[in-house]
N, C-alpha and C. Protein backbone atom coordinates (compact mmCIF):
# COMPACT_ATOMS: atom_id res chain seq x y z
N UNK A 1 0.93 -17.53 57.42
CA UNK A 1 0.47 -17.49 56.06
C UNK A 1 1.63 -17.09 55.16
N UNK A 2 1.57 -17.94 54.14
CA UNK A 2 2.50 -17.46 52.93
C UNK A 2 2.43 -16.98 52.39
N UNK A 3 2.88 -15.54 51.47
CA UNK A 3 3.02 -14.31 51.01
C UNK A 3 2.94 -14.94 49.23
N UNK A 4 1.98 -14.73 48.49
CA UNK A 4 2.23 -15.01 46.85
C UNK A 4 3.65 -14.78 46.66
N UNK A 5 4.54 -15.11 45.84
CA UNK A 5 5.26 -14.27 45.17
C UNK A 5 4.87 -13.16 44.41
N UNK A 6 5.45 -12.20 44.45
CA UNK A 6 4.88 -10.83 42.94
C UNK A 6 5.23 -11.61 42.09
N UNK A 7 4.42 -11.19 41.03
CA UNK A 7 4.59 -11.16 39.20
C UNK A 7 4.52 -10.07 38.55
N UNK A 8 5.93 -9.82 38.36
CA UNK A 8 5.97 -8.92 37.43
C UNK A 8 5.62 -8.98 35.91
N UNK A 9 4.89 -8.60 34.97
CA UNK A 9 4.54 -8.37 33.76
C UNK A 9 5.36 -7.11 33.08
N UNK A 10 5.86 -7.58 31.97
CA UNK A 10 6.68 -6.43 31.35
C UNK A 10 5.70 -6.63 29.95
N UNK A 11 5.65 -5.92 29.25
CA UNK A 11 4.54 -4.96 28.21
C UNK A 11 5.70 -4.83 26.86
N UNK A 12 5.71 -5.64 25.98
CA UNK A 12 6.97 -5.34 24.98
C UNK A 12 6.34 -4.75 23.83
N UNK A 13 6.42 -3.60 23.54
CA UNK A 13 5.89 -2.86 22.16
C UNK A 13 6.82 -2.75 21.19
N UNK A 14 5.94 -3.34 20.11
CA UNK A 14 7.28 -3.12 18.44
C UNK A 14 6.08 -1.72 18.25
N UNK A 15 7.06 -1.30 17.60
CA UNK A 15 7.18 -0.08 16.66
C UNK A 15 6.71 -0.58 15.43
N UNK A 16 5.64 -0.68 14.57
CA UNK A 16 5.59 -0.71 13.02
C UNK A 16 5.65 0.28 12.06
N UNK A 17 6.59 0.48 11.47
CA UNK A 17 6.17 1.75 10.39
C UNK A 17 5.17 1.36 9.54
N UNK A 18 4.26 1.97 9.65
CA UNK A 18 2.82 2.33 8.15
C UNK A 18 3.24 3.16 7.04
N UNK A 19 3.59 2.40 6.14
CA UNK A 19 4.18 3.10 4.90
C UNK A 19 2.95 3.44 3.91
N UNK A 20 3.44 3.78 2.53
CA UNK A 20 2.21 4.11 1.59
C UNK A 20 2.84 3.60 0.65
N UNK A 21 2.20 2.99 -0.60
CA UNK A 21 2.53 2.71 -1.69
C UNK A 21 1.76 3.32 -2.33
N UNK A 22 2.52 4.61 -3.14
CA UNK A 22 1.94 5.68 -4.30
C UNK A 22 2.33 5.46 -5.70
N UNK A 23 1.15 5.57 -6.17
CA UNK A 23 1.18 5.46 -8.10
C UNK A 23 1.31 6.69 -7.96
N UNK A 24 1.98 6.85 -9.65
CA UNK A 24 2.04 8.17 -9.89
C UNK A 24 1.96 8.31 -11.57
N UNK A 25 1.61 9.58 -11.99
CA UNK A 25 1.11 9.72 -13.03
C UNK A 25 2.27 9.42 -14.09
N UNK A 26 1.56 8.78 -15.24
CA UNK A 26 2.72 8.80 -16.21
C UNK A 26 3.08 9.48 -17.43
N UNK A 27 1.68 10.00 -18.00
CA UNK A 27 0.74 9.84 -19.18
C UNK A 27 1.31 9.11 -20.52
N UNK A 28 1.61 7.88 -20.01
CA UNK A 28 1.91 7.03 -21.17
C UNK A 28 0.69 5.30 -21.23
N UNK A 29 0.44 5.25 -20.10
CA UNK A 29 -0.25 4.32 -19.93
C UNK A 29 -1.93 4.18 -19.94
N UNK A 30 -2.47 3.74 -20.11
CA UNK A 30 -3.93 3.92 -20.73
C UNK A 30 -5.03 3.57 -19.10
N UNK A 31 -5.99 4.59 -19.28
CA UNK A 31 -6.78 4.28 -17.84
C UNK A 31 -6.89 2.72 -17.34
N UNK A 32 -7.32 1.94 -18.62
CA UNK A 32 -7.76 0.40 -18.70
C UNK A 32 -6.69 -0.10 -18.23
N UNK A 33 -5.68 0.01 -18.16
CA UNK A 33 -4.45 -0.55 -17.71
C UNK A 33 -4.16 -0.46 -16.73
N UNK A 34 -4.02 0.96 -15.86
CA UNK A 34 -3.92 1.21 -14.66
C UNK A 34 -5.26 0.51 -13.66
N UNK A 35 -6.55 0.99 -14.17
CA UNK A 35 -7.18 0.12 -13.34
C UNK A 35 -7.76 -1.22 -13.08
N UNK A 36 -7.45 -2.10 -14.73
CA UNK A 36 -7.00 -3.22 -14.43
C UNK A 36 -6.22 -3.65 -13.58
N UNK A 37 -4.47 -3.38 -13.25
CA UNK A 37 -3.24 -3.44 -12.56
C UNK A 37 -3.68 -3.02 -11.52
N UNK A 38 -4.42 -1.98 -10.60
CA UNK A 38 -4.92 -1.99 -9.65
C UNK A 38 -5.53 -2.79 -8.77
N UNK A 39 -6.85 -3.65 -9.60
CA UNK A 39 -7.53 -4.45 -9.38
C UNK A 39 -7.14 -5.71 -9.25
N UNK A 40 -5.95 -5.63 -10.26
CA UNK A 40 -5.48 -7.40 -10.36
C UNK A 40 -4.33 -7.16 -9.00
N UNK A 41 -3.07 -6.48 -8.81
CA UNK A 41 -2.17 -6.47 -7.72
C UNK A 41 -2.64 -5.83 -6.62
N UNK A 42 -3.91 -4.70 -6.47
CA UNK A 42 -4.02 -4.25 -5.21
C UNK A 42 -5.04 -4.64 -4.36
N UNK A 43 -6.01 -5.99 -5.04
CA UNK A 43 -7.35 -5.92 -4.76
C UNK A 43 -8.23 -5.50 -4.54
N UNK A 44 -8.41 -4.14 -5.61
CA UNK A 44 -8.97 -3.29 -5.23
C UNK A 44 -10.39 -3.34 -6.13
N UNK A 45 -11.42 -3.21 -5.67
CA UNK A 45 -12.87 -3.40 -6.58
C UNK A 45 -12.75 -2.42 -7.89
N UNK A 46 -13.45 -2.32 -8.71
CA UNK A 46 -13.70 -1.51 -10.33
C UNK A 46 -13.95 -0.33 -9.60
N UNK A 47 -14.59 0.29 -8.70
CA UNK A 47 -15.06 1.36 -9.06
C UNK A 47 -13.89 2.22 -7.81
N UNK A 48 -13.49 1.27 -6.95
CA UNK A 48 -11.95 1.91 -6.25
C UNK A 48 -10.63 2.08 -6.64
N UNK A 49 -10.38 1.14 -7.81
CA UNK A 49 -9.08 1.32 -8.97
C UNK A 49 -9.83 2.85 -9.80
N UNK A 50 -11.19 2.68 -10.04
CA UNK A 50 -11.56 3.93 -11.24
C UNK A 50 -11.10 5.03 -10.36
N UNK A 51 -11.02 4.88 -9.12
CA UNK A 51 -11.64 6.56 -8.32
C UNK A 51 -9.84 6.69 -8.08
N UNK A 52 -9.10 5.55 -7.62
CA UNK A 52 -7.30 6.16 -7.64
C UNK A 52 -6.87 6.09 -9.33
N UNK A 53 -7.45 5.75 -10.06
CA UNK A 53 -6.95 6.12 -11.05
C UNK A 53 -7.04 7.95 -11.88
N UNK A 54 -7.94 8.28 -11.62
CA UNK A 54 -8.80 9.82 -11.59
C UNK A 54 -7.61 10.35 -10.91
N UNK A 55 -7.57 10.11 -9.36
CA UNK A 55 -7.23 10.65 -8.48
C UNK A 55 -5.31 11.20 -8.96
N UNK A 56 -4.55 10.02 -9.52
CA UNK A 56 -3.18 9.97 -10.24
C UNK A 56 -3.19 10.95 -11.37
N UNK A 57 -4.27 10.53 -12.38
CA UNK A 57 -4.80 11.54 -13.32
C UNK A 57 -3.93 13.22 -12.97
N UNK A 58 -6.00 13.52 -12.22
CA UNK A 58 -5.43 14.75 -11.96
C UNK A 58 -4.69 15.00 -10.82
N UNK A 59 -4.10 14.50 -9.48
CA UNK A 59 -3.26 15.27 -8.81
C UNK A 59 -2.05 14.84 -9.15
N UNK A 60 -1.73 14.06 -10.09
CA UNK A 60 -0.08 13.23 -10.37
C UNK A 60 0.26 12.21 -9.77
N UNK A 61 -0.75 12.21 -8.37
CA UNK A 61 -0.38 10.82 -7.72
C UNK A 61 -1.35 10.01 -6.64
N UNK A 62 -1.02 9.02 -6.21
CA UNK A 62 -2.25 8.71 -5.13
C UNK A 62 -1.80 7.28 -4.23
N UNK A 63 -2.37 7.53 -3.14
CA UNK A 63 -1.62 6.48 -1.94
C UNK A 63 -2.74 5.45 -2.17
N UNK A 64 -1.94 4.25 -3.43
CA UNK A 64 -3.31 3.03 -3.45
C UNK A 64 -3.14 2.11 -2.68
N UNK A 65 -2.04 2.14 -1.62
CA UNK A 65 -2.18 0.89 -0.54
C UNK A 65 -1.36 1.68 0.76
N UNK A 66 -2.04 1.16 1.93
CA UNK A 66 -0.88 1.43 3.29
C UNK A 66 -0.34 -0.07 3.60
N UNK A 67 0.61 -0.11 4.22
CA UNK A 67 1.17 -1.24 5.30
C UNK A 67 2.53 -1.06 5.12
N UNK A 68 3.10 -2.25 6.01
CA UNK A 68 4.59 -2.78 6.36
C UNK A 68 5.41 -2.47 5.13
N UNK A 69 6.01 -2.30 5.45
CA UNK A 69 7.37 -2.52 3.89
C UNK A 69 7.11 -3.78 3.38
N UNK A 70 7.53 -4.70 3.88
CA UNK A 70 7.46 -6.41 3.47
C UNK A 70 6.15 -6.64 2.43
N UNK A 71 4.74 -5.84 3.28
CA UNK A 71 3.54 -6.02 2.50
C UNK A 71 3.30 -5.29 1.13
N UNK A 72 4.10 -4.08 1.19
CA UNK A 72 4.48 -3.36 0.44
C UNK A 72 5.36 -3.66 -0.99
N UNK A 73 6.27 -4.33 -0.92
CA UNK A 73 6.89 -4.22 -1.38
C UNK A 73 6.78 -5.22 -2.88
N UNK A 74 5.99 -6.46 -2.97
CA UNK A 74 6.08 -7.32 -3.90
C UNK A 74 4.63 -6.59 -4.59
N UNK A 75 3.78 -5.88 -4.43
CA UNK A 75 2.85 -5.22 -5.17
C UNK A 75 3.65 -3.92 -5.68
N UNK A 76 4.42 -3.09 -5.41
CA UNK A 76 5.23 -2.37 -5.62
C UNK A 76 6.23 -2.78 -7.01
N UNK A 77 6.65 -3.52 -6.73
CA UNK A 77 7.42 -4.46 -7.94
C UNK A 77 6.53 -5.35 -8.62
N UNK A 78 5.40 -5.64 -8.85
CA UNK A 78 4.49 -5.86 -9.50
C UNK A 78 3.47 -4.74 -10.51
N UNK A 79 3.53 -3.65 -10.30
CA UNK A 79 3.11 -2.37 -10.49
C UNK A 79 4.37 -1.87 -11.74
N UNK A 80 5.33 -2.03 -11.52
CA UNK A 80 6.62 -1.37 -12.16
C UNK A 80 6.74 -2.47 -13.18
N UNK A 81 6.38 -3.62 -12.72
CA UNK A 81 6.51 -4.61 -13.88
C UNK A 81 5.59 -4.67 -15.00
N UNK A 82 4.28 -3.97 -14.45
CA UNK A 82 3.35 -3.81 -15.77
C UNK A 82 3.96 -2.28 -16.29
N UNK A 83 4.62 -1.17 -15.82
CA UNK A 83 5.03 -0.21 -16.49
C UNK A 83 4.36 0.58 -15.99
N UNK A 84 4.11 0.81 -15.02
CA UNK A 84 3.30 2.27 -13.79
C UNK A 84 4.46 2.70 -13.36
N UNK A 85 4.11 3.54 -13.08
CA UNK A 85 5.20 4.88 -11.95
C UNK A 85 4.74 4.21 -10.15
N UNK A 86 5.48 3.44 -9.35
CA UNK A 86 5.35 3.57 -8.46
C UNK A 86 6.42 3.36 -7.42
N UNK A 87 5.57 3.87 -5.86
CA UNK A 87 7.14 4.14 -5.07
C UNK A 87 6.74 3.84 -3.72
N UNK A 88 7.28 3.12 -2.60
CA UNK A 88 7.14 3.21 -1.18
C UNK A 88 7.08 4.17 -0.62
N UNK A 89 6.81 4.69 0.01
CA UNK A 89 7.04 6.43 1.10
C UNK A 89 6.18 5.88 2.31
C-alpha cells in the first residue's frame, strides 16, 4: 500500500490596524452642518449624526467612524473640506 503524501497547510495572517476617525469640536460651525456632513460623508442616519454631534459638543470630540486607513482616509478629507476639525488616530 501507498502512503498519501502529507499536506502541509500554512495559515497566513495579515495584521489590520483598526483606526478611528475623530471629529472634533470647533465652535465655529453650526450643529446643521456638522450633522448634515455626517450624514452625507459618514452614512450615518439623522438621529446617529445628532447623537456624535452632542457627543463633539460636549466632550470636544468623538470617534464617528472605525476602519483601515485607506477607508479612512477620503471621508477624513472630505470632513476638512466642508471645514470640521478632523483626524485619523
Amino acid at each position: 500500500m501507498i502512503a498519501a503524501p502529507e499536506i502541509k497547510k500554512s495559515v497566513k495572517k495579515e495584521i489590520v490596524e483598526v483606526l478611528s476617525l475623530v471629529l472634533y469640536n470647533d465652535d465655529v460651525n453650526s450643529f446643521d452642518h456638522v450633522i448634515n456632513s455626517l450624514m452625507s460623508i459618514c452614512n450615518m442616519e439623522l438621529m446617529e449624526s445628532e447623537q456624535c454631534a452632542w457627543i463633539v459638543h460636549t466632550n470636544g470630540r468623538c470617534a464617528v467612524n472605525k476602519g483601515e486607513y485607506s477607508e479612512l482616509e477620503p471621508k477624513c478629507i472630505a470632513l476638512l473640506d466642508k471645514g470640521l476639525s478632523a483626524k485619523i488616530e
